[in-house]
C-alpha atoms as a PDB file:
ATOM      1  CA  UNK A   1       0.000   0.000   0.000  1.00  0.00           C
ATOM      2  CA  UNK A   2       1.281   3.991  -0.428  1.00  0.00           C
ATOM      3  CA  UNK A   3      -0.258   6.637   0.690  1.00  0.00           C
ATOM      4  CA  UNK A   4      -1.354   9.005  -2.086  1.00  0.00           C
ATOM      5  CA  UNK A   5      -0.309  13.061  -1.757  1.00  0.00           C
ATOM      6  CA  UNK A   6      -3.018  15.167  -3.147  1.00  0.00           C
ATOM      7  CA  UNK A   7      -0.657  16.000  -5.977  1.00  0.00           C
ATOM      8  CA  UNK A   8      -0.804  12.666  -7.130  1.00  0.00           C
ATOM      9  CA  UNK A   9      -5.264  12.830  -7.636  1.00  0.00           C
ATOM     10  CA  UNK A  10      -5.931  15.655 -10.364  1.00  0.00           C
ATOM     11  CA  UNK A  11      -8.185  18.401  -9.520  1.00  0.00           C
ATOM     12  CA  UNK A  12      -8.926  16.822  -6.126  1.00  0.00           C
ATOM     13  CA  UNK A  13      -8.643  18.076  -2.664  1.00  0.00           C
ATOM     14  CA  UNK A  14      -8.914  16.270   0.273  1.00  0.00           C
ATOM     15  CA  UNK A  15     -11.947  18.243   0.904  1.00  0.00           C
ATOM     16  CA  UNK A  16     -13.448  16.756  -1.943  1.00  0.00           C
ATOM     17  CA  UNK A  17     -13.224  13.442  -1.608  1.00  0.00           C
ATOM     18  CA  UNK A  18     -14.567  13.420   1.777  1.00  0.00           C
ATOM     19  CA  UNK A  19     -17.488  15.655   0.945  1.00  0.00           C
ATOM     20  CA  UNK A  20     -18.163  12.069  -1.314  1.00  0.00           C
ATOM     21  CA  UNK A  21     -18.564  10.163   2.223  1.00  0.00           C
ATOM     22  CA  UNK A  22     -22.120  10.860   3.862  1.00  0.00           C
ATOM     23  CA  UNK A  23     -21.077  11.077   7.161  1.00  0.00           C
ATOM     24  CA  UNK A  24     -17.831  13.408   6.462  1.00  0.00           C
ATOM     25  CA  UNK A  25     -20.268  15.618   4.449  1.00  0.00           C
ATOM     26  CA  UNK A  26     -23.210  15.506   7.645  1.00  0.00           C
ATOM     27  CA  UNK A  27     -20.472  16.356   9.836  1.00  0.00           C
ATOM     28  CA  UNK A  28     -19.484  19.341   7.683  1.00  0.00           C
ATOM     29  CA  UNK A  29     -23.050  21.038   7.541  1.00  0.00           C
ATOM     30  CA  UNK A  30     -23.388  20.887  11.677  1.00  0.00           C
ATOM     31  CA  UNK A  31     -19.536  21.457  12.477  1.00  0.00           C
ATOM     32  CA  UNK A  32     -17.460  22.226  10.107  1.00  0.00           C
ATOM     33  CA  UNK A  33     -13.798  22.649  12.596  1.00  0.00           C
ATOM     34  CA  UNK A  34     -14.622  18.599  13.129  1.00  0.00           C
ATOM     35  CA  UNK A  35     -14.568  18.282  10.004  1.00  0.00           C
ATOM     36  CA  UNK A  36     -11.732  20.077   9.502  1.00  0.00           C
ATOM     37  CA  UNK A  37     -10.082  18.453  12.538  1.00  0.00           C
ATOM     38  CA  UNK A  38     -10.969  15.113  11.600  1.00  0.00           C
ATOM     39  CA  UNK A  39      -9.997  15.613   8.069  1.00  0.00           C
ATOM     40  CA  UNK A  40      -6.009  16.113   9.759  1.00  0.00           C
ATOM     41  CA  UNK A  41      -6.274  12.338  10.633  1.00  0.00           C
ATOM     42  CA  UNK A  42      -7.366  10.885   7.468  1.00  0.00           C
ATOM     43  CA  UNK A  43      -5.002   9.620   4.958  1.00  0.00           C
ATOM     44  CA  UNK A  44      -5.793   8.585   1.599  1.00  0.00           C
ATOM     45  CA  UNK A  45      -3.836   5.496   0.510  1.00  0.00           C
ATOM     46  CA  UNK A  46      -3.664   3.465  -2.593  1.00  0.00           C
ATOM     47  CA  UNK A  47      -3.497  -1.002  -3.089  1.00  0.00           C
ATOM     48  CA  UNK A  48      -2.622  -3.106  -6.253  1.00  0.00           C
ATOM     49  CA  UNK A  49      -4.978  -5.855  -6.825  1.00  0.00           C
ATOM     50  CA  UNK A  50      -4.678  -8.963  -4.645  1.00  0.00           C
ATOM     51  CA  UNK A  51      -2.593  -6.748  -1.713  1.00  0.00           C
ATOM     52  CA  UNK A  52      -3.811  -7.346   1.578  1.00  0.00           C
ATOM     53  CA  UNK A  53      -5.278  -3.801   2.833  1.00  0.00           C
ATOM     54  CA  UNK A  54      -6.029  -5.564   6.497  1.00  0.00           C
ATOM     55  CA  UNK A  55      -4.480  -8.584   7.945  1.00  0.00           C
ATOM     56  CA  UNK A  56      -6.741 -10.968  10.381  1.00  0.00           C
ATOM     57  CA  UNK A  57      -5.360 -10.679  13.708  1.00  0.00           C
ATOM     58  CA  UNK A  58      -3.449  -7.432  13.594  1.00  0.00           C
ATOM     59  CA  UNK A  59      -4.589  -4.258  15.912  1.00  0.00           C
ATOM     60  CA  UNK A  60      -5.513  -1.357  13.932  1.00  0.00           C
ATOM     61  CA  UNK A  61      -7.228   1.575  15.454  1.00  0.00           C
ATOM     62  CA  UNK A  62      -7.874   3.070  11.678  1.00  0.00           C
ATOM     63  CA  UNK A  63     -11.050   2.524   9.820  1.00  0.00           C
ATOM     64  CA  UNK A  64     -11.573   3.395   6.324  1.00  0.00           C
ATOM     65  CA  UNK A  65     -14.168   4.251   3.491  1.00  0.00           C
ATOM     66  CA  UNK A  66     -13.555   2.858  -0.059  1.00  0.00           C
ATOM     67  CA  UNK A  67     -13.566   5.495  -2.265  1.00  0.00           C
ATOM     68  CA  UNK A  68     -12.951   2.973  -5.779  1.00  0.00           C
ATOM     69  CA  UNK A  69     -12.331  -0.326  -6.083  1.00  0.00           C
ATOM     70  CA  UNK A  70     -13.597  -3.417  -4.880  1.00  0.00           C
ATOM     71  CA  UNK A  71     -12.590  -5.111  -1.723  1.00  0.00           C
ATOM     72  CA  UNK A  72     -12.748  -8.960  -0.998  1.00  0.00           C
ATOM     73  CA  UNK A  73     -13.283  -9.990   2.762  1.00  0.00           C
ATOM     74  CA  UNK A  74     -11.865 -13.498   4.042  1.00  0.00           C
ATOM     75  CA  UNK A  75     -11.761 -15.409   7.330  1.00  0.00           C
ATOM     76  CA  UNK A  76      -8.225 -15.238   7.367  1.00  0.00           C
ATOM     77  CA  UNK A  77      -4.531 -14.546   5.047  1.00  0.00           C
ATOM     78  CA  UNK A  78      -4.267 -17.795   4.251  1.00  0.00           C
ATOM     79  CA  UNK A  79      -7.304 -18.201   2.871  1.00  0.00           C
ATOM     80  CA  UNK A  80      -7.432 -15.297   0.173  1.00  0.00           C
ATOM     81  CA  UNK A  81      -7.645 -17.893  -2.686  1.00  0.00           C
ATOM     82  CA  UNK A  82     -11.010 -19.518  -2.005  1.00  0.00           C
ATOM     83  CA  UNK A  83     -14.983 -18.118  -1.822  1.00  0.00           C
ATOM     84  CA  UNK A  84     -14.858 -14.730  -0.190  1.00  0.00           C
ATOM     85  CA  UNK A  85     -16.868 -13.877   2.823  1.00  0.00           C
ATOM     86  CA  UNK A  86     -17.950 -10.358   1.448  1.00  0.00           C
ATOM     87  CA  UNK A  87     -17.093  -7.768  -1.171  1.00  0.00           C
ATOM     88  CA  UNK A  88     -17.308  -3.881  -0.350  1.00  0.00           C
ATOM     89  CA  UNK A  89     -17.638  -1.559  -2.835  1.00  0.00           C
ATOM     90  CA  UNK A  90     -17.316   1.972  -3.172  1.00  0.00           C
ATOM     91  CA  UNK A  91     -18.758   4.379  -0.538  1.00  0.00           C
ATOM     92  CA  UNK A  92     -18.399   1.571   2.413  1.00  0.00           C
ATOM     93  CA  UNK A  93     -17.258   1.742   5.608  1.00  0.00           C
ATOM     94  CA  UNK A  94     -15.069  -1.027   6.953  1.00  0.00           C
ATOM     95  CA  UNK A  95     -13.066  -1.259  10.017  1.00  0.00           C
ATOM     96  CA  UNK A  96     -15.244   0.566  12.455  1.00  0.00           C
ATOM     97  CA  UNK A  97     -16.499  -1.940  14.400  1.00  0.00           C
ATOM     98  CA  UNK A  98     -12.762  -3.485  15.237  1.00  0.00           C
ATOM     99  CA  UNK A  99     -11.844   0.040  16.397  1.00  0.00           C
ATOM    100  CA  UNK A 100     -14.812   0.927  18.809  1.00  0.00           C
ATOM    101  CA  UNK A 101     -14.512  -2.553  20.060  1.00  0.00           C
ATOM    102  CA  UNK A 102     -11.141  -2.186  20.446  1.00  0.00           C
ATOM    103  CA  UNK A 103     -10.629  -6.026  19.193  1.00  0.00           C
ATOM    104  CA  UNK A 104      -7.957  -7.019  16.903  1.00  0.00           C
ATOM    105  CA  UNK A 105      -9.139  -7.680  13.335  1.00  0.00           C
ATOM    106  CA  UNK A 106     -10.980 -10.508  12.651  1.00  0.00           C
ATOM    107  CA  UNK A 107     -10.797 -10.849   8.820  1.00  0.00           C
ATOM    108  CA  UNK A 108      -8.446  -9.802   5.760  1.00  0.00           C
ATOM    109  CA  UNK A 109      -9.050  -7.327   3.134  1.00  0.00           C
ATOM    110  CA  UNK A 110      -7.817  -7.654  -0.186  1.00  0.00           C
ATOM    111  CA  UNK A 111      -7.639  -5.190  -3.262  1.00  0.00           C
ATOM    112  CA  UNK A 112      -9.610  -7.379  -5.966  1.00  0.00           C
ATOM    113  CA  UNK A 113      -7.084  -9.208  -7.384  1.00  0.00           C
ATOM    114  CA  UNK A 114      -9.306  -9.508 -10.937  1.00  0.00           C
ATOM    115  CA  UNK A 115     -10.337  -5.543 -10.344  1.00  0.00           C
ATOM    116  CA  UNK A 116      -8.293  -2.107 -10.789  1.00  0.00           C
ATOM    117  CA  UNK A 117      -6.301   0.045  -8.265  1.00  0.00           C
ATOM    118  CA  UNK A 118      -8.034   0.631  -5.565  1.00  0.00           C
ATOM    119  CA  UNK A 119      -7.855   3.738  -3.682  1.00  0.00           C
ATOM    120  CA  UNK A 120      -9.808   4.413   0.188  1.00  0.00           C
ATOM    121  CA  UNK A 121      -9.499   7.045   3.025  1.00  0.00           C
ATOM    122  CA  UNK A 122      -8.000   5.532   6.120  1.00  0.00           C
ATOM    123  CA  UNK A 123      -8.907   7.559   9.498  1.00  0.00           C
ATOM    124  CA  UNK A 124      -6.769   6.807  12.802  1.00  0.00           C
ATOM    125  CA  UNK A 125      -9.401   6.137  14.725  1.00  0.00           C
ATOM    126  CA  UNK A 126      -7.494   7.322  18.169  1.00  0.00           C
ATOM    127  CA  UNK A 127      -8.677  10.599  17.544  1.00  0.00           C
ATOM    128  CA  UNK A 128     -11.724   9.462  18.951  1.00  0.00           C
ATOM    129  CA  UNK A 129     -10.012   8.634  22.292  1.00  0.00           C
ATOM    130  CA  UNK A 130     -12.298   7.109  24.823  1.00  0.00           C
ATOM    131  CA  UNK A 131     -15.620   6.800  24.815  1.00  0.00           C
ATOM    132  CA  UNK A 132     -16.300  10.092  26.627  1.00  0.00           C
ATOM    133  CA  UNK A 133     -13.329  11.615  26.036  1.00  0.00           C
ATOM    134  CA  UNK A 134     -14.441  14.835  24.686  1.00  0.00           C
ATOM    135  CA  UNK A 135     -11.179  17.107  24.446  1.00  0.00           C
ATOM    136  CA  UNK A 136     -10.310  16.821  20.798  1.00  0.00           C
ATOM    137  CA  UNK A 137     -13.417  14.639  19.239  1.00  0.00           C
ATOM    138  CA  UNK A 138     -16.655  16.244  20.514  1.00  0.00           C
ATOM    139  CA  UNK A 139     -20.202  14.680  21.966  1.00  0.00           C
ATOM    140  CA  UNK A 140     -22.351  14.864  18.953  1.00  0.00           C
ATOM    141  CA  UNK A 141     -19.746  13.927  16.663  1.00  0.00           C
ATOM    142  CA  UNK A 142     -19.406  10.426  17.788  1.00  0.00           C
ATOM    143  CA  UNK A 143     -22.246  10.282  18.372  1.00  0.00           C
ATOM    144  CA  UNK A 144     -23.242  10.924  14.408  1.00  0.00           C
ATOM    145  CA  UNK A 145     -20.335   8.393  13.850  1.00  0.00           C
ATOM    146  CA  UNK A 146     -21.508   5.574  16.168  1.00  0.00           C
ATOM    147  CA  UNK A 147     -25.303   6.006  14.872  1.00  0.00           C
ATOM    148  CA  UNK A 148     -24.005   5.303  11.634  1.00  0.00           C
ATOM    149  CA  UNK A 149     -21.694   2.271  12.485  1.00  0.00           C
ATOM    150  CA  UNK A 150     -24.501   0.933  14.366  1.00  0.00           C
ATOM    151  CA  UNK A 151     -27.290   1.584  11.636  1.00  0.00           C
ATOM    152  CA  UNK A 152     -25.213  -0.049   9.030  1.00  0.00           C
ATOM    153  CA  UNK A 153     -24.498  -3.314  11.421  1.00  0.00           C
ATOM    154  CA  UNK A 154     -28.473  -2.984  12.093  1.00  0.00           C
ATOM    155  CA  UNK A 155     -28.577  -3.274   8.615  1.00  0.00           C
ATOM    156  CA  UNK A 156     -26.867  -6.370   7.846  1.00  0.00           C
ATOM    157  CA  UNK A 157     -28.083  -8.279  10.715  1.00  0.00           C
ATOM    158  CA  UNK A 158     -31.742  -7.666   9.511  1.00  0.00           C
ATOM    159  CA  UNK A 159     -30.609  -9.005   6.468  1.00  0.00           C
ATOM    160  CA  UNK A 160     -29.232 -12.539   8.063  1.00  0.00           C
ATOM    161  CA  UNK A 161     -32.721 -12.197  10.038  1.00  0.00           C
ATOM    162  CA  UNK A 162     -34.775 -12.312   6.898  1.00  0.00           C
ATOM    163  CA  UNK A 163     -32.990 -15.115   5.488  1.00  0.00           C
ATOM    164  CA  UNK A 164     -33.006 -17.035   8.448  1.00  0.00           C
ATOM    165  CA  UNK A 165     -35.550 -15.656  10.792  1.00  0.00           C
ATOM    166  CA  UNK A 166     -35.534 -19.273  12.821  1.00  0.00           C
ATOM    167  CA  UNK A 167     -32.027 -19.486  13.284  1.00  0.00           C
ATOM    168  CA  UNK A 168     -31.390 -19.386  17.107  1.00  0.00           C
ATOM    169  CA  UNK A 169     -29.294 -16.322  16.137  1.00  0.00           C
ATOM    170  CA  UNK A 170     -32.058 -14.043  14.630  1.00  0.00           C
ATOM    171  CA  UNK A 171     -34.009 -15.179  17.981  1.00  0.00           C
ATOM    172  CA  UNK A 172     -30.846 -13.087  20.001  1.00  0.00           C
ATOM    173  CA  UNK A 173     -30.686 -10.188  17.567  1.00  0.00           C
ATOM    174  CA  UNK A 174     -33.979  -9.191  19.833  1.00  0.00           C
ATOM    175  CA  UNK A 175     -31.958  -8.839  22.794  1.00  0.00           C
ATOM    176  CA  UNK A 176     -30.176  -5.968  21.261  1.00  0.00           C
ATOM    177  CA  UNK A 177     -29.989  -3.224  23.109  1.00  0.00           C
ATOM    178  CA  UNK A 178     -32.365  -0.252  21.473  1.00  0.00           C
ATOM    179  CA  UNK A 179     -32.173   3.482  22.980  1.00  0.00           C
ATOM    180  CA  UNK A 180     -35.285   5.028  23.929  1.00  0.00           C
ATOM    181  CA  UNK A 181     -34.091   7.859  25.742  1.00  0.00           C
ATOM    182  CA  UNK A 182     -33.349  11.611  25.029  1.00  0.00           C
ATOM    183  CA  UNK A 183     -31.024  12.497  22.132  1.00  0.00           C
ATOM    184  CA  UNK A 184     -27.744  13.772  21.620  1.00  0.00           C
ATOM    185  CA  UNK A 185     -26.577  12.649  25.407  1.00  0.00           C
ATOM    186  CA  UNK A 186     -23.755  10.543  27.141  1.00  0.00           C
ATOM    187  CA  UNK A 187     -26.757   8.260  27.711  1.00  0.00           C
ATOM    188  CA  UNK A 188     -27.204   7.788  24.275  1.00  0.00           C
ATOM    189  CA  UNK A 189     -23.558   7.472  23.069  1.00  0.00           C
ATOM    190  CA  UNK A 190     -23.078   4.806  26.099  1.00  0.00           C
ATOM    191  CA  UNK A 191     -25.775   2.865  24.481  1.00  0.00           C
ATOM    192  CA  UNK A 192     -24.716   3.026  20.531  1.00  0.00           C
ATOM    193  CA  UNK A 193     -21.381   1.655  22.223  1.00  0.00           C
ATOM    194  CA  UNK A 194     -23.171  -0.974  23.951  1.00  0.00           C
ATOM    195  CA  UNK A 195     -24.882  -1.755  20.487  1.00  0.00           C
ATOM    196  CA  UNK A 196     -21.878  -1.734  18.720  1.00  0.00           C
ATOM    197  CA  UNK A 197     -20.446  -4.792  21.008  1.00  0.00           C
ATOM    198  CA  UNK A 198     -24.052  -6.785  21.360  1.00  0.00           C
ATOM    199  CA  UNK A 199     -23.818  -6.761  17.302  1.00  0.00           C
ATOM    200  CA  UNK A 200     -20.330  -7.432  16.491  1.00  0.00           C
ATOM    201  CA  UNK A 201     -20.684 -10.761  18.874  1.00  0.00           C
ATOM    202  CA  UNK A 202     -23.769 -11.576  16.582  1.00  0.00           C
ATOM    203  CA  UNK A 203     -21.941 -11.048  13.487  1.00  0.00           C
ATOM    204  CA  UNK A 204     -19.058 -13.481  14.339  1.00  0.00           C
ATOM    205  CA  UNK A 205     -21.481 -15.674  15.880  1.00  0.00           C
ATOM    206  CA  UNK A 206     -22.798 -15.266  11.906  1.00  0.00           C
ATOM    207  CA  UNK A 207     -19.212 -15.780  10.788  1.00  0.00           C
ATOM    208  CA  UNK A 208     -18.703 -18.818  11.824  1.00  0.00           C
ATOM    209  CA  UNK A 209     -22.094 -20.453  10.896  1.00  0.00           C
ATOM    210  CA  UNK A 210     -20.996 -20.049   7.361  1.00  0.00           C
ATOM    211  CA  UNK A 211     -17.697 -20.842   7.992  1.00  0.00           C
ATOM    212  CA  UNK A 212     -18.796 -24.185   9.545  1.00  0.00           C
ATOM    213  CA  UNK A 213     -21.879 -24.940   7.327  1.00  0.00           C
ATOM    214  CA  UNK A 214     -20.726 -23.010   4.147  1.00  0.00           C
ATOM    215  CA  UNK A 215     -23.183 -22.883   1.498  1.00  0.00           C
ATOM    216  CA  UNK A 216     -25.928 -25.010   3.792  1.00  0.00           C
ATOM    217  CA  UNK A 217     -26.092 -22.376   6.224  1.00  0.00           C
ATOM    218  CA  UNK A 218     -28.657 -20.906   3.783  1.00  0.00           C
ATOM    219  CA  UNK A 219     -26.947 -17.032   4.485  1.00  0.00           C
ATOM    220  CA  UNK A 220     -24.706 -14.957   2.664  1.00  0.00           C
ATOM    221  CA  UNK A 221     -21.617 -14.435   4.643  1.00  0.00           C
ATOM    222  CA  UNK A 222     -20.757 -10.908   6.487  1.00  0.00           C
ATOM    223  CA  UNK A 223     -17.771  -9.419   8.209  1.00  0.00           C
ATOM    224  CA  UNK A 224     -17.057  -7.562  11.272  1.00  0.00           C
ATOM    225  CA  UNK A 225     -13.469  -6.533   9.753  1.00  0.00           C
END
């Protein structure tokens, strides 16, 4: 991997291509010095096809949105020549759940090895500090970044539910912790981080269902990076 200088992207700032990413561009319209703050701990970095972008069992605090490219997830490095787990595409994020979780990574990413260059942002992620750490990333900005982490996870565990709403695992995804209570609070951020952790033990619960059962397991495989 290398990381890109702007020089090297025509007619692109670094503005730009994070005014592509929804939650950079959210982030912008209700505080723009976050944005601008945040913006000092983002890289962008470039991967031939077939490099590995994240290695299964290393500790990374970054995460990262794919800005082109596609991405192939798998269980582990030495198993980047069989059936992926996932693909990401363009616009994604991956990584986040690893770094709120603070757990090592539990799958490799690989530049598309049949694809072109692929280029992301990559964010060091100890900006955020801890949880309610305030003094350089504020309230309401993690919270807009854990609601979104959490939504998309939401997302793709309603998806496993719908293809198997039986499974003993979509019977758990109830006891997921939902918030109720008043927004934009330490109450509310302390439960998105709860969230985060209830779901990413679902999704390797998930994991290894398909990694067991493969193609029986009736599910399309997901990733908790």
């Amino acid at each position: 991997m290398r990381t890109l200088a702007l020089s090297d992207i025509p007619a692109v700032s670094l503005d730009d291509l994070l005014s592509g990413i929804s939650f950079f561009r959210e982030l912008r319209e209700v505080d723009p010095k976050q944005a601008d703050f945040l913006a000092t701990y983002a890289r962008i970095m470039a991967a031939e096809p077939g490099e590995i972008i994240i290695h299964h069992g290393e500790n990374d605090p970054a995460f990262y949105f794919l800005l082109r490219g596609q991405l192939l997830v798998y269980p582990d490095d030495h198993s980047t020549q069989g059936k992926p787990l996932n693909v990401i595409t363009p616009g994604h994020i991956f990584g986040a759940l690893a770094m709120i979780c603070h757990v090592d990574r539990t799958a490799s990413i690989v530049a598309d090895p049949s694809g072109g260059d692929v280029k992301f942002v990559a964010i060091d992620g100890s900006a955020f500090g801890e949880l309610k750490d305030y003094s350089r990333i504020r309230r309401h900005t993690k919270i807009l970044f854990y609601r979104m982490v959490v939504a998309n996870t939401r997302w793709k565990l309603e998806v496993y539910r719908m293809q198997q709403p039986n499974h003993v695992i979509s019977r758990d995804m109830r006891k997921v912790e939902l918030y109720r209570g008043e927004p934009n609070t330490d109450e509310e951020l302390e439960s998105l981080a709860r969230q985060a952790q209830q779901m990413t033990v679902l999704l390797m619960r998930w994991n290894t269902v398909f990694q067991d059962e493969g193609s029986d397991s009736g599910v399309s495989p997901i990733h908790t990076e």
